[in-house]
PDB file of N, CA and C in Angstrom:
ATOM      1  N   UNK A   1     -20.997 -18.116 -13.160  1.00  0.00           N
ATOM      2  CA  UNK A   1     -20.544 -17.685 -11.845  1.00  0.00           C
ATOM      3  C   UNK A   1     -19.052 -18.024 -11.693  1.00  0.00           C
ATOM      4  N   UNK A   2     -17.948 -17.075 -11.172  1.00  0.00           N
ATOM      5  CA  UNK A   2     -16.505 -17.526 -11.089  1.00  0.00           C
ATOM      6  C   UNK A   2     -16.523 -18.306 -10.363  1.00  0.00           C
ATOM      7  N   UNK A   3     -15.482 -19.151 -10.635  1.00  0.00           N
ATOM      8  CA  UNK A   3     -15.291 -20.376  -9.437  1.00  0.00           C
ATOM      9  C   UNK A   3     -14.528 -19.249  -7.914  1.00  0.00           C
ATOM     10  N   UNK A   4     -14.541 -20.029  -6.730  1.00  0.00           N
ATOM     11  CA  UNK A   4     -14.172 -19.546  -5.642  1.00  0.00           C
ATOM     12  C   UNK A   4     -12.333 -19.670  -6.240  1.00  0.00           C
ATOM     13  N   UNK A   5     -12.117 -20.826  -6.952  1.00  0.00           N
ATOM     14  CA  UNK A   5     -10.830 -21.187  -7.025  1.00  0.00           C
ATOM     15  C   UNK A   5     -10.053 -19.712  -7.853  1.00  0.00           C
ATOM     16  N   UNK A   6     -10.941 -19.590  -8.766  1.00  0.00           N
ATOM     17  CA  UNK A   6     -10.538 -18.827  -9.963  1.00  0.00           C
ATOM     18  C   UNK A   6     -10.217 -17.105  -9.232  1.00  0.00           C
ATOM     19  N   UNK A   7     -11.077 -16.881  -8.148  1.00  0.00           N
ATOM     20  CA  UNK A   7     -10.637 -15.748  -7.155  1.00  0.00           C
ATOM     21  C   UNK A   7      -9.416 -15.944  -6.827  1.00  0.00           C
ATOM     22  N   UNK A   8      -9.528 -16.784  -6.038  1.00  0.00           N
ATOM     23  CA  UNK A   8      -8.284 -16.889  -5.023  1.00  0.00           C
ATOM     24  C   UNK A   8      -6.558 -16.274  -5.625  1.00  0.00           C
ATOM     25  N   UNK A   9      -6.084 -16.286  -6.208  1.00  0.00           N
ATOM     26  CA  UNK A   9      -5.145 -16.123  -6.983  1.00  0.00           C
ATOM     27  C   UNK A   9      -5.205 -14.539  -7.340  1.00  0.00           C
ATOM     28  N   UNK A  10      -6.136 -14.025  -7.753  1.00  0.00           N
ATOM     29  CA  UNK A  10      -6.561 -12.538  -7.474  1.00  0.00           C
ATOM     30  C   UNK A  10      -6.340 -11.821  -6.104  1.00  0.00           C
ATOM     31  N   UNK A  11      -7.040 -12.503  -5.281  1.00  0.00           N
ATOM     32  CA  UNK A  11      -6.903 -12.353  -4.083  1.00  0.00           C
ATOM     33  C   UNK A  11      -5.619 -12.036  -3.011  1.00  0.00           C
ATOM     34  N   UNK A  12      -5.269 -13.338  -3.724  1.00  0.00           N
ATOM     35  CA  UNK A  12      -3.378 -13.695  -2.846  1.00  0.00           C
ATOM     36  C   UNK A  12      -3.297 -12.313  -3.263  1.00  0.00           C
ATOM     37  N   UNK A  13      -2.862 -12.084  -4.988  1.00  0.00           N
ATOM     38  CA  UNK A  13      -2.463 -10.646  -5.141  1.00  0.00           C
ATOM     39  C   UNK A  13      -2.339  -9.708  -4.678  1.00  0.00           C
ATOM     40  N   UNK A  14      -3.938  -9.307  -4.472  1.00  0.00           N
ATOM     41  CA  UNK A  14      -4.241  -7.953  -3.619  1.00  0.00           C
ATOM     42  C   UNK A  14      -3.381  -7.578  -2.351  1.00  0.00           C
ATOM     43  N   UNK A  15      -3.747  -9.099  -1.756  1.00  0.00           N
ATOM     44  CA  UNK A  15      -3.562  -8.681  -0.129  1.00  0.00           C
ATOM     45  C   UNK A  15      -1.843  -8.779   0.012  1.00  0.00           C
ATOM     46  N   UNK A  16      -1.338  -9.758  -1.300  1.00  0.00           N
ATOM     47  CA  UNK A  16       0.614  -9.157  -1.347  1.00  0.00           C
ATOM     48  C   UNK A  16       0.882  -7.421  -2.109  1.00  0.00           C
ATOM     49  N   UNK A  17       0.100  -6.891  -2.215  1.00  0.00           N
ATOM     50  CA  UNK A  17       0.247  -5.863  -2.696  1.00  0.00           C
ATOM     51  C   UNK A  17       0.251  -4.920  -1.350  1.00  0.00           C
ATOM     52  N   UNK A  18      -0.731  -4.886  -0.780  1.00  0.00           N
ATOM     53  CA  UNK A  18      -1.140  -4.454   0.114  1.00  0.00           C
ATOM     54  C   UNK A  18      -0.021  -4.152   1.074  1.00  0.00           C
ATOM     55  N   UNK A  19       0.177  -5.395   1.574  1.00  0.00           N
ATOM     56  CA  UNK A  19       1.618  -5.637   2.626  1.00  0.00           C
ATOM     57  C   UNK A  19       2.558  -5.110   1.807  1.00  0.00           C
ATOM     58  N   UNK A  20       2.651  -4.866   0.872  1.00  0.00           N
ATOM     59  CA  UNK A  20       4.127  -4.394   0.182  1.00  0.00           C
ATOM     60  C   UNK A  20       4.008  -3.003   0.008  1.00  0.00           C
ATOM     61  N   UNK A  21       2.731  -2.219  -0.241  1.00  0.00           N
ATOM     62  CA  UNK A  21       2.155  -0.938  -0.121  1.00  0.00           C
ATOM     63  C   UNK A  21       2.462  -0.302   1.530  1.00  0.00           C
ATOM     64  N   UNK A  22       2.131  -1.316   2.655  1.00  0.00           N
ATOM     65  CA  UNK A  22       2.474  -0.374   4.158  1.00  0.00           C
ATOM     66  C   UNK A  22       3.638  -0.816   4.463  1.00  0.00           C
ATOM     67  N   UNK A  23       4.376  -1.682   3.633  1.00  0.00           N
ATOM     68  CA  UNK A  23       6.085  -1.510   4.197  1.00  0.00           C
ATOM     69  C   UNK A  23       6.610  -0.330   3.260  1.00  0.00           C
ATOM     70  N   UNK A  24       6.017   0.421   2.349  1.00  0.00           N
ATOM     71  CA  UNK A  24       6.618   1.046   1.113  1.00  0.00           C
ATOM     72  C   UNK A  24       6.102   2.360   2.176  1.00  0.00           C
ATOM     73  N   UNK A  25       5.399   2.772   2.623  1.00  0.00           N
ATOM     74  CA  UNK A  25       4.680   3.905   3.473  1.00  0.00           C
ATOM     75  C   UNK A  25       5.607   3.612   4.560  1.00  0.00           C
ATOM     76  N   UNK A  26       5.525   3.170   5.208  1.00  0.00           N
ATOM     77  CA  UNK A  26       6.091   2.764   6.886  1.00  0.00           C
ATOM     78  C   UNK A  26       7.624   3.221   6.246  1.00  0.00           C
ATOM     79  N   UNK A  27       8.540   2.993   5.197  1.00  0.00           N
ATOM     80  CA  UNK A  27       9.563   3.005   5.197  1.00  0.00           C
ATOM     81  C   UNK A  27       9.645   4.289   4.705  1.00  0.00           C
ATOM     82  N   UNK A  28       9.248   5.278   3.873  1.00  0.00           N
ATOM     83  CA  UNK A  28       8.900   6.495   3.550  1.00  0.00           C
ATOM     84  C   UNK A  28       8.903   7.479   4.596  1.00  0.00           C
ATOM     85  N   UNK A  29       7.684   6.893   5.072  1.00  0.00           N
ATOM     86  CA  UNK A  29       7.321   7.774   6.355  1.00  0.00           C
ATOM     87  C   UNK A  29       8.644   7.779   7.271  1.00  0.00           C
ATOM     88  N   UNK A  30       9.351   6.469   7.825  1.00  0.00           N
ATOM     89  CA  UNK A  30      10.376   6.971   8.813  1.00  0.00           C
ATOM     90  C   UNK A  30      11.491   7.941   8.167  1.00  0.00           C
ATOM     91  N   UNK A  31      11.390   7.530   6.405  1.00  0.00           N
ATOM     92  CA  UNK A  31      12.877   8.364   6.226  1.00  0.00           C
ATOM     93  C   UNK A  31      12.440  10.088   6.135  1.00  0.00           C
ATOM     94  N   UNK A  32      11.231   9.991   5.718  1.00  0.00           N
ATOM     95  CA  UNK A  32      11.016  11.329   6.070  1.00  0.00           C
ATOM     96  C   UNK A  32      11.285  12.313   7.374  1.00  0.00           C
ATOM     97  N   UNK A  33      10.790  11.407   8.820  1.00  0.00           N
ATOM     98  CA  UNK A  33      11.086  11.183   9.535  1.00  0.00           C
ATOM     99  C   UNK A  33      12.679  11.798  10.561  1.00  0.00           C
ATOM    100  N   UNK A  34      13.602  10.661   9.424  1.00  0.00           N
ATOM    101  CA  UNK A  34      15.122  10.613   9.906  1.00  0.00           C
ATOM    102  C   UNK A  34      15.622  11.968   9.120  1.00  0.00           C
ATOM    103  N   UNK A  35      15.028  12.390   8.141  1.00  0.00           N
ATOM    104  CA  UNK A  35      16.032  13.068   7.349  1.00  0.00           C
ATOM    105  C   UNK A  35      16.403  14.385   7.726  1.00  0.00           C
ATOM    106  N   UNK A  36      17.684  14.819   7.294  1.00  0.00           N
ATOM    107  CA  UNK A  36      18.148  16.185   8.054  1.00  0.00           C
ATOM    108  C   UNK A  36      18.215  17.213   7.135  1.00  0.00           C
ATOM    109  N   UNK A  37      17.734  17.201   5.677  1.00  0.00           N
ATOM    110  CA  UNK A  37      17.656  17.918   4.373  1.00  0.00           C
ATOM    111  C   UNK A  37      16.067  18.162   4.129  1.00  0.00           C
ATOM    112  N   UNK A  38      15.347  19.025   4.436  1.00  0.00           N
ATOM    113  CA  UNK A  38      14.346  19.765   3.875  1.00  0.00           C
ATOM    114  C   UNK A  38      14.405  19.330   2.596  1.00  0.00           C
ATOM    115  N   UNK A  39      14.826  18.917   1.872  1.00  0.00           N
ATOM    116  CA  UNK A  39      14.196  18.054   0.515  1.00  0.00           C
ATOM    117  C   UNK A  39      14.138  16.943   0.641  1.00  0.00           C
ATOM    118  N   UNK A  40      14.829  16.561   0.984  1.00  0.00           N
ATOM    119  CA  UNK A  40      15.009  14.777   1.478  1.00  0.00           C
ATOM    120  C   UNK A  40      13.176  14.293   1.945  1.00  0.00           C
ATOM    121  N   UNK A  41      13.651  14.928   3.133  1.00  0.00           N
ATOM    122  CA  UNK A  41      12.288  14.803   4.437  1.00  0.00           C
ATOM    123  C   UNK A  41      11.251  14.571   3.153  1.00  0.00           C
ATOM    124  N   UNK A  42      10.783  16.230   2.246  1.00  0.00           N
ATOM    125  CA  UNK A  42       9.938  16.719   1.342  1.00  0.00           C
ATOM    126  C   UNK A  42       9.430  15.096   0.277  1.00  0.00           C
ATOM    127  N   UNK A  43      10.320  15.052   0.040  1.00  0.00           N
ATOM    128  CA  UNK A  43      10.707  13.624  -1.169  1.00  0.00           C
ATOM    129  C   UNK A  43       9.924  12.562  -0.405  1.00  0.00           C
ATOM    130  N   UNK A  44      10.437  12.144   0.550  1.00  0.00           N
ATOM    131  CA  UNK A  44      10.071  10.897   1.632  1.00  0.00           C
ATOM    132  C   UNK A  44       8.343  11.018   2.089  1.00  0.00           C
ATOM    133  N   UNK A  45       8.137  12.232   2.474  1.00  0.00           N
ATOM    134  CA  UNK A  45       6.988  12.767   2.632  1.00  0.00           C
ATOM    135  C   UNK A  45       6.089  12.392   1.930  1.00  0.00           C
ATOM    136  N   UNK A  46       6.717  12.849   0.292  1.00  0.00           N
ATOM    137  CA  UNK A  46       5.289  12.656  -0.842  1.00  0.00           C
ATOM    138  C   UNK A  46       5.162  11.369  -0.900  1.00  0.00           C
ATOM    139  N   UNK A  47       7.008  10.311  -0.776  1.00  0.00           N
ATOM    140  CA  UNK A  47       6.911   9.173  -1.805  1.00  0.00           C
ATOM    141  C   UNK A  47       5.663   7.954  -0.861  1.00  0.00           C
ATOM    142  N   UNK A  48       5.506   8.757   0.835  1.00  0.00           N
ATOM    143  CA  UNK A  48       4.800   7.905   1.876  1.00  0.00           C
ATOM    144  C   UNK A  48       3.189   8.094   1.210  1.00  0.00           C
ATOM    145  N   UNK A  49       2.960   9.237   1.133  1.00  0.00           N
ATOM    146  CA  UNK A  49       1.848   9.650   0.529  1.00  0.00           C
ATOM    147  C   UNK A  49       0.934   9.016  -0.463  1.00  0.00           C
ATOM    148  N   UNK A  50       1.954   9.012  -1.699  1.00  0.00           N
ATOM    149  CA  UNK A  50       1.707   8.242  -2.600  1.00  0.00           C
ATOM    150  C   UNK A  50       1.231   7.067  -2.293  1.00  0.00           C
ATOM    151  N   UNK A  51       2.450   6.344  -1.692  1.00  0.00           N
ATOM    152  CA  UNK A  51       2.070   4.751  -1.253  1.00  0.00           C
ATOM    153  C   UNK A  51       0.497   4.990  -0.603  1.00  0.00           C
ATOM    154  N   UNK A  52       0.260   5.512   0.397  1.00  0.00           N
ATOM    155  CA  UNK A  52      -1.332   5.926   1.148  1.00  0.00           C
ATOM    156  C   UNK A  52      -2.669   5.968   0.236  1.00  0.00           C
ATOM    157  N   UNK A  53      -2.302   6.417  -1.037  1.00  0.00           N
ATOM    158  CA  UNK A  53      -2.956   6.779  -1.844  1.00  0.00           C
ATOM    159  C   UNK A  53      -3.061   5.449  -2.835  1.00  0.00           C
ATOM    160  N   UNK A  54      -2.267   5.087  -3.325  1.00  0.00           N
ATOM    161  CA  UNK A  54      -1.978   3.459  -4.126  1.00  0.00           C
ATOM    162  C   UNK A  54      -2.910   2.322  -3.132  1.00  0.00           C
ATOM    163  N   UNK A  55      -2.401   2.527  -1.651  1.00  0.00           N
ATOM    164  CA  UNK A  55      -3.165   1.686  -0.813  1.00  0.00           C
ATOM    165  C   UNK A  55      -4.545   1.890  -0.882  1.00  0.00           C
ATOM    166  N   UNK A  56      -5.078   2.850  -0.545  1.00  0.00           N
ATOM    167  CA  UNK A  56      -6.544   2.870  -0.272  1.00  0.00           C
ATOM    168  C   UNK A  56      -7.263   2.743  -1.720  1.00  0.00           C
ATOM    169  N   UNK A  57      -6.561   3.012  -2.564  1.00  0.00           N
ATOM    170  CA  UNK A  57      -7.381   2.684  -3.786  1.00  0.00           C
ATOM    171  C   UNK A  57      -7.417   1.116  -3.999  1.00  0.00           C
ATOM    172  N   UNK A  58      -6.509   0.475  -3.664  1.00  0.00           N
ATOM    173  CA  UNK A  58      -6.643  -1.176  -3.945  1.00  0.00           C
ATOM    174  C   UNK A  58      -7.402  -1.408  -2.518  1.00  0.00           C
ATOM    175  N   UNK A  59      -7.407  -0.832  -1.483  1.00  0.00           N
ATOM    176  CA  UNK A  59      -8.323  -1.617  -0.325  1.00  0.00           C
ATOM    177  C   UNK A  59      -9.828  -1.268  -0.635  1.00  0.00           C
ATOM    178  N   UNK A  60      -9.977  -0.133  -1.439  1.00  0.00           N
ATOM    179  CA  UNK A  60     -11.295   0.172  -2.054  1.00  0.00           C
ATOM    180  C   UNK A  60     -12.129  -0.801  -3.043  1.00  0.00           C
ATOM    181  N   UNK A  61     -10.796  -1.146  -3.952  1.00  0.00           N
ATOM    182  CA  UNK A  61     -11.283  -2.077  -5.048  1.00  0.00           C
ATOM    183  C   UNK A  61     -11.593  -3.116  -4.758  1.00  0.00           C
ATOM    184  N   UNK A  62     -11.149  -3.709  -3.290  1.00  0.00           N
ATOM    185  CA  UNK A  62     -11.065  -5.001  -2.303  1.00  0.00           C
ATOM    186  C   UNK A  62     -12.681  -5.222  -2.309  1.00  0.00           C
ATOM    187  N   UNK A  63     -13.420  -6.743  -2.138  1.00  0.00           N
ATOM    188  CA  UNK A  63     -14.174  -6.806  -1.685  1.00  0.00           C
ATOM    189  C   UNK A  63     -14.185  -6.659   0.316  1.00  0.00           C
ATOM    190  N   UNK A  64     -15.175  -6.162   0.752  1.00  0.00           N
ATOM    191  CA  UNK A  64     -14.473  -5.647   2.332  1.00  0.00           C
ATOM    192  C   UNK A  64     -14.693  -6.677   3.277  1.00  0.00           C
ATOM    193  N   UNK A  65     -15.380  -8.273   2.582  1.00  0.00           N
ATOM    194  CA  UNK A  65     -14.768  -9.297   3.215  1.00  0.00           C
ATOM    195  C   UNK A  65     -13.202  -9.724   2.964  1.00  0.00           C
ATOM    196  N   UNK A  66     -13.016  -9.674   2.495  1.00  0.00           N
ATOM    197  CA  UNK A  66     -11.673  -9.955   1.504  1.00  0.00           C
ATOM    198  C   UNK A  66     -10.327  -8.669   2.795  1.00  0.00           C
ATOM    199  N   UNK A  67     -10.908  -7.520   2.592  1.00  0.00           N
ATOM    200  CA  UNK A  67     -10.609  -6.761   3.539  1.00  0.00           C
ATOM    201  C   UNK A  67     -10.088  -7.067   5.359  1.00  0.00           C
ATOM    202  N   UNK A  68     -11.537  -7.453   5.587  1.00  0.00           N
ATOM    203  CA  UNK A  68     -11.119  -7.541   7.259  1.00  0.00           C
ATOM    204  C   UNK A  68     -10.805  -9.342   7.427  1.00  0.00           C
TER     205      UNK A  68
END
């Protein structure tokens, strides 16, 4: 059986990933947002996306105590 200890360190991981995943979206999303170039916006758009997508796959892999 893993130790609780031997998680934890996994854990920290996730949930610094996480926070670094909705500042990577949140910051995407506004420049998409700000931008005044139809490609720009386009770019910012996907790169928020992505992040959305990176996120929910690691909050998936999360146990969903670990989660809330």
């Amino acid at each position: 059986m893993v130790d609780v200890e031997e998680k934890r360190p996994r854990l920290q991981e996730d949930l610094q990933m996480v926070v670094e995943l909705l500042r990577e979206q949140e910051t995407a999303h506004e420049a998409a947002q700000d931008a005044d170039e139809p490609e720009v916006a386009a770019e910012a758009a996907r790169a928020a996306g992505d992040a959305l997508i990176e996120l929910r796959s690691r909050l998936d892999s999360m146990h969903p105590a670990d989660v809330a």
